[in-house]
Protein backbone atom coordinates (compact mmCIF):
# COMPACT_ATOMS: atom_id res chain seq x y z
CA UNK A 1 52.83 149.56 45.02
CA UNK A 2 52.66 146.51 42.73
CA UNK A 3 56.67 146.66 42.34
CA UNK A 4 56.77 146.50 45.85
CA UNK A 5 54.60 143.48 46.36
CA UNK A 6 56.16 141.76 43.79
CA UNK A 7 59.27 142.03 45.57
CA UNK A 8 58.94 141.41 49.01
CA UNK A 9 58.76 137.39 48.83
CA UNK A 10 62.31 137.44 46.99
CA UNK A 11 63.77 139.59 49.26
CA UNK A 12 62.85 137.81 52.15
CA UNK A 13 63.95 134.61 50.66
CA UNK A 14 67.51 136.62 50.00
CA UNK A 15 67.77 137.33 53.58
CA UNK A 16 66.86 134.38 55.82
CA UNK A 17 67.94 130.85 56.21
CA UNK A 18 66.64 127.59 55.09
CA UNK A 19 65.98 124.88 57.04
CA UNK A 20 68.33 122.82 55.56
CA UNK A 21 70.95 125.90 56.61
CA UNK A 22 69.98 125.92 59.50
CA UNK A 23 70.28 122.12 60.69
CA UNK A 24 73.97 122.20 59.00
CA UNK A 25 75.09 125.06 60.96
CA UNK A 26 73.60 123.68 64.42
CA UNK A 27 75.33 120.12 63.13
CA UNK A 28 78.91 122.38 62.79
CA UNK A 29 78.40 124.11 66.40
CA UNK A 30 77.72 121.03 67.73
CA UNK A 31 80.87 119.46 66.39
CA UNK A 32 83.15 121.96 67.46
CA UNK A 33 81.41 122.38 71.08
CA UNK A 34 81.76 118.13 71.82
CA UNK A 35 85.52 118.83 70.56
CA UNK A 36 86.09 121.77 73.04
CA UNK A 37 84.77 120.21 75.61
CA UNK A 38 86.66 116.48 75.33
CA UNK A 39 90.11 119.25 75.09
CA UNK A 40 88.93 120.64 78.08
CA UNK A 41 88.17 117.01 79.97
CA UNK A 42 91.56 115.79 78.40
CA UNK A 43 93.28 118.72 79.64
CA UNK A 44 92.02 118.15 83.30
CA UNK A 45 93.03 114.56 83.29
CA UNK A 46 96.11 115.41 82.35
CA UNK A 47 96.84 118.08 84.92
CA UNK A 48 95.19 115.98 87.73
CA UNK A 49 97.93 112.92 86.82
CA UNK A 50 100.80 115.27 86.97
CA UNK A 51 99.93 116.66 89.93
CA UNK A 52 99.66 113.26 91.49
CA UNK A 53 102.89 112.36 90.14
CA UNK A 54 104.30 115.48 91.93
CA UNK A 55 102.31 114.35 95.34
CA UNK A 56 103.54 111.12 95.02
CA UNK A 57 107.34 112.04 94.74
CA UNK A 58 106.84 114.92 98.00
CA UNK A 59 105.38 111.60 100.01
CA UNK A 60 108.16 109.56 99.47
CA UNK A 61 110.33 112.04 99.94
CA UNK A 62 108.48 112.26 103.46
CA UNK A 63 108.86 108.82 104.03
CA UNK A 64 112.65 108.56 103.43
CA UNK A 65 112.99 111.72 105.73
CA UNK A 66 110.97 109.52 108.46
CA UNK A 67 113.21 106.79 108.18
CA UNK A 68 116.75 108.84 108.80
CA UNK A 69 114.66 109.78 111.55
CA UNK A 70 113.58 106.91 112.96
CA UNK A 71 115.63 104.81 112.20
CA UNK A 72 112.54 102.51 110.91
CA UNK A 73 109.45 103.44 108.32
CA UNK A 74 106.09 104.40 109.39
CA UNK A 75 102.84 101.72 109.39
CA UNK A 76 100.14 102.36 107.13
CA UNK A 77 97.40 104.48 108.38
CA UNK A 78 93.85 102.43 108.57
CA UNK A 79 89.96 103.47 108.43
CA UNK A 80 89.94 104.15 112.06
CA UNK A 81 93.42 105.68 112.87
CA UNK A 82 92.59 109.35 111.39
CA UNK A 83 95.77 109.49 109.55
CA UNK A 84 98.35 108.01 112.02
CA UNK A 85 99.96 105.47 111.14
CA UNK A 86 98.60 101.72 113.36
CA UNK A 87 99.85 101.15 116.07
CA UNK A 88 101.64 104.77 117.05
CA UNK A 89 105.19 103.91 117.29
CA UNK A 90 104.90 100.90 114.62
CA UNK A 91 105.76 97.31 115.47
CA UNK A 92 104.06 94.73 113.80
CA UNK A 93 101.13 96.66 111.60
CA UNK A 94 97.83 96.30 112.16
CA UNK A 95 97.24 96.77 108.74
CA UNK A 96 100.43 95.88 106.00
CA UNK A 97 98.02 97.65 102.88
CA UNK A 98 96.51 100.47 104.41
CA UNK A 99 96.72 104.32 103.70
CA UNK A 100 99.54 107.27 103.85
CA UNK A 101 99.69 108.13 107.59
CA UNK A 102 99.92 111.92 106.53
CA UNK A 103 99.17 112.82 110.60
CA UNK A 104 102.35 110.43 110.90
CA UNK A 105 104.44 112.07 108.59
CA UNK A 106 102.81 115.71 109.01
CA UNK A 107 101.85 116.22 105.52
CA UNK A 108 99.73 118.68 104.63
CA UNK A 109 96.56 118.23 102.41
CA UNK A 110 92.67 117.59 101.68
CA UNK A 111 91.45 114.74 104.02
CA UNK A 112 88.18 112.61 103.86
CA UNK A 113 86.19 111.96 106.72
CA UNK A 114 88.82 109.34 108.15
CA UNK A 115 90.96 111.74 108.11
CA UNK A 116 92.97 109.64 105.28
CA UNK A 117 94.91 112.16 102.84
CA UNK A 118 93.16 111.81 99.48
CA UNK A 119 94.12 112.43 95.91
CA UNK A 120 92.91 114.57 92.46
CA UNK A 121 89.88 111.77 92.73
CA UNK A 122 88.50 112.24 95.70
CA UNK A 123 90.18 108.60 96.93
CA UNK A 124 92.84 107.89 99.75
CA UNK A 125 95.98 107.33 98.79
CA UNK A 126 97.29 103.76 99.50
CA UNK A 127 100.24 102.44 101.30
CA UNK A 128 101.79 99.42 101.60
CA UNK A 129 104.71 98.15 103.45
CA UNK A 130 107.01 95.42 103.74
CA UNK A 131 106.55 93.14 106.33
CA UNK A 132 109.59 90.95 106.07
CA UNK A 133 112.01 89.67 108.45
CA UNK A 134 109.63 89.50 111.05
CA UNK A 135 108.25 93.69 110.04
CA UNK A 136 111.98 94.61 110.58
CA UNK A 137 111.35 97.58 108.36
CA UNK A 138 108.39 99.14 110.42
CA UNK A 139 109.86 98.43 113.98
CA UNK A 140 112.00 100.42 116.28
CA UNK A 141 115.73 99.13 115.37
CA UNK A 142 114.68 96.62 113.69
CA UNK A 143 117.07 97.41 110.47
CA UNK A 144 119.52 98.15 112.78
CA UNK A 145 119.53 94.69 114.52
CA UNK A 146 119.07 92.61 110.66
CA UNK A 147 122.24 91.88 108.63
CA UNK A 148 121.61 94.63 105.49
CA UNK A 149 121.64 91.58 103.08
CA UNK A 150 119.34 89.33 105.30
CA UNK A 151 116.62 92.04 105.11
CA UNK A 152 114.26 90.86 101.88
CA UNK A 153 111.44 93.50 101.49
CA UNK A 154 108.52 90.88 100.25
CA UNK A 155 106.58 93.51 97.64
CA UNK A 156 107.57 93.43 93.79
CA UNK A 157 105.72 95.60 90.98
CA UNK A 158 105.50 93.84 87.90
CA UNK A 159 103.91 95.34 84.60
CA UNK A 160 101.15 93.14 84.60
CA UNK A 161 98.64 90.87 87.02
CA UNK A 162 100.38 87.61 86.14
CA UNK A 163 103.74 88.83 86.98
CA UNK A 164 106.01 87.28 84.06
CA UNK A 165 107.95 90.55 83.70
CA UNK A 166 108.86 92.26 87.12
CA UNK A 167 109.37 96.07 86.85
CA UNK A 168 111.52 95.86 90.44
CA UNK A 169 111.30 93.23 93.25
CA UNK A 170 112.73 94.17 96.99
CA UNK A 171 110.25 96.90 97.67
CA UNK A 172 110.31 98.35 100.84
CA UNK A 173 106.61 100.00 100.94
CA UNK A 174 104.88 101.79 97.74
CA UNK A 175 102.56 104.43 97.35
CA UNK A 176 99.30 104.72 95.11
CA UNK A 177 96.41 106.22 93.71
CA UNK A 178 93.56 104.60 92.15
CA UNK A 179 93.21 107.22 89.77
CA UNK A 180 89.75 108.53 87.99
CA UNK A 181 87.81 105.13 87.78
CA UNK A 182 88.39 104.40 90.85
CA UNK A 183 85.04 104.92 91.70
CA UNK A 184 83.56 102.30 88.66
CA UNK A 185 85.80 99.68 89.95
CA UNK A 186 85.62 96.77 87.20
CA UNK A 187 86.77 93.05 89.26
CA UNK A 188 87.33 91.80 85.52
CA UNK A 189 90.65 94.47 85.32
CA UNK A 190 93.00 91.78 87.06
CA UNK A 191 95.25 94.37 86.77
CA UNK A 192 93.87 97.16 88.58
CA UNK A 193 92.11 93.90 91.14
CA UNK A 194 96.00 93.24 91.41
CA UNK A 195 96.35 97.08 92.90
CA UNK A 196 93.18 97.39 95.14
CA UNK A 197 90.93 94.89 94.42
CA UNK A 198 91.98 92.01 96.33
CA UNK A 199 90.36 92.89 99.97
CA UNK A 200 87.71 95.29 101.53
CA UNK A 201 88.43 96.84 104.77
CA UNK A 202 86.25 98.95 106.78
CA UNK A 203 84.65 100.22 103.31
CA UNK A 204 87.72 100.66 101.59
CA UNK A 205 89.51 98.28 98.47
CA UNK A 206 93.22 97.53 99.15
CA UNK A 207 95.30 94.87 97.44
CA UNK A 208 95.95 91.51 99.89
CA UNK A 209 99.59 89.90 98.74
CA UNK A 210 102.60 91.13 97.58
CA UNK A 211 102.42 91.93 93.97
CA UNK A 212 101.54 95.38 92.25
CA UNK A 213 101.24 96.63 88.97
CA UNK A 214 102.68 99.43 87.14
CA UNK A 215 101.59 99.61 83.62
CA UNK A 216 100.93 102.31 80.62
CA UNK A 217 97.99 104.75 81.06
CA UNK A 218 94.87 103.51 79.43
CA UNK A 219 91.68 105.54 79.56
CA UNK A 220 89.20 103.26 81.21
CA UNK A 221 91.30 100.60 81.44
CA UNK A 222 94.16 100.93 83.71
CA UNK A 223 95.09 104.58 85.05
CA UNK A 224 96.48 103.61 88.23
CA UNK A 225 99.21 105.93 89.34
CA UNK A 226 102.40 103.93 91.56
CA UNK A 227 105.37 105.05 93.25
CA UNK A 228 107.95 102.57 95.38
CA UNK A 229 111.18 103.28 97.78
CA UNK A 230 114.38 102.29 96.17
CA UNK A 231 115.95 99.58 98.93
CA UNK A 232 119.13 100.87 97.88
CA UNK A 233 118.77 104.53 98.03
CA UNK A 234 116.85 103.76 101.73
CA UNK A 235 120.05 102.03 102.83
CA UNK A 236 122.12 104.62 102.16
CA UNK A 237 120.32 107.71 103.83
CA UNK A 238 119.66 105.69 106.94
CA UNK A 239 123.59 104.66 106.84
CA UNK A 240 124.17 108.55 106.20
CA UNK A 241 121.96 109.65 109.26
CA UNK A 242 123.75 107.28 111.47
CA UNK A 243 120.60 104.72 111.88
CA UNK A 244 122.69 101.98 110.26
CA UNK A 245 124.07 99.82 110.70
């Protein structure tokens, strides 16, 4: 009996953790749970940016299809047009920065409330078109009666707000999504102001000139997500389908 008394305390000692222990292994868990967790967030990001590359590319693709069929492209869809592009059967736009008319172009898709096709965010995507040469570009044989090298698509994407260094100039219309902070919209990002930050219509940010940016993915800083029509490769489709010239 004494033995065992004598022994107990030790043994129990021998077989449980300290304090001490205990904090260091919660501390280690901890660690490796926050790292598992920013792979997983990373990992989402990352999927949700390719797949709006991949949307992007099918859009413009649409859009190109549109215009060997038309013979013109398609006006952006507004807050009040549920997806068709404004006014049905183009003209002069009533909006030149507006949204993907996806009803338009019958593209499949999740839609907001306004029926405007949204992306991985949550957020419309926007459109913008050229509206040049008296909006040429979005009106019924209006390519076809402009001399090819009189047409002058006004939009350019440069790589930053100021536009020093222009990316490509002669855009016909481009395509974008606002990407994940779209939602914590900071005015002091001139480039991302540059994108959509310019204007508010109808509840919705939209840029309000000509200029765009396409830059390098920064987390939190600019994640912006652009896509434009080639003038060149637009010419030669609509030649191809007979619209021109």
């Amino acid at each position: 009996m004494l033995n065992r008394h004598i022994h107990r305390p030790a043994l129990a000692a021998a077989a449980g953790f300290s304090l001490l222990e205990m904090a260091i292994v919660l501390f280690i868990v901890s660690l490796l749970l926050g790292g598992l967790l920013m792979s997983v967030t990373s990992t989402q990001e990352i999927n949700r940016r390719r797949d709006t590359d991949s949307n992007l590319t099918e859009y413009l693709d649409a859009l190109y299809g549109f215009a060997q069929a038309m013979g013109r492209l398609p006006c952006p869809a507004t807050a009040a047009s549920n997806g068709a592009e404004a006014p049905l059967g183009g003209g002069v736009c009533t909006q030149q920065h507006g949204f993907i008319p996806s009803a338009t172009l019958g593209l499949t898709g999740p839609v907001n409330g306004n029926g405007l096709l949204f992306d991985e965010w949550l957020n419309p995507f926007r459109y913008s078109v050229s509206t040049s040469n008296g909006s040429a570009f979005t009106t019924a044989n209006g390519m076809r009666n402009t001399t090819i090298g009189a047409l002058a698509p006004d939009l350019r994407v440069c790589t930053a707000a100021a536009c020093a260094t222009t990316v490509v100039d002669s855009v016909p219309l481009l395509i974008l999504s606002m990407g994940a902070d779209w939602n914590t919209f900071d005015a002091a990002d001139i480039d991302e102001t540059e994108n959509s930050g310019e204007a508010t219509i109808a509840g919705y940010r939209h840029g309000n000139d000509s200029d765009f940016v396409s830059a390098a993915y920064i987390e939190d800083t600019f994640d912006d997500q652009i896509s434009w029509m080639s003038p060149s490769i637009l010419y030669t489709r609509m030649i191809a389908a007979g619209q021109l010239p």
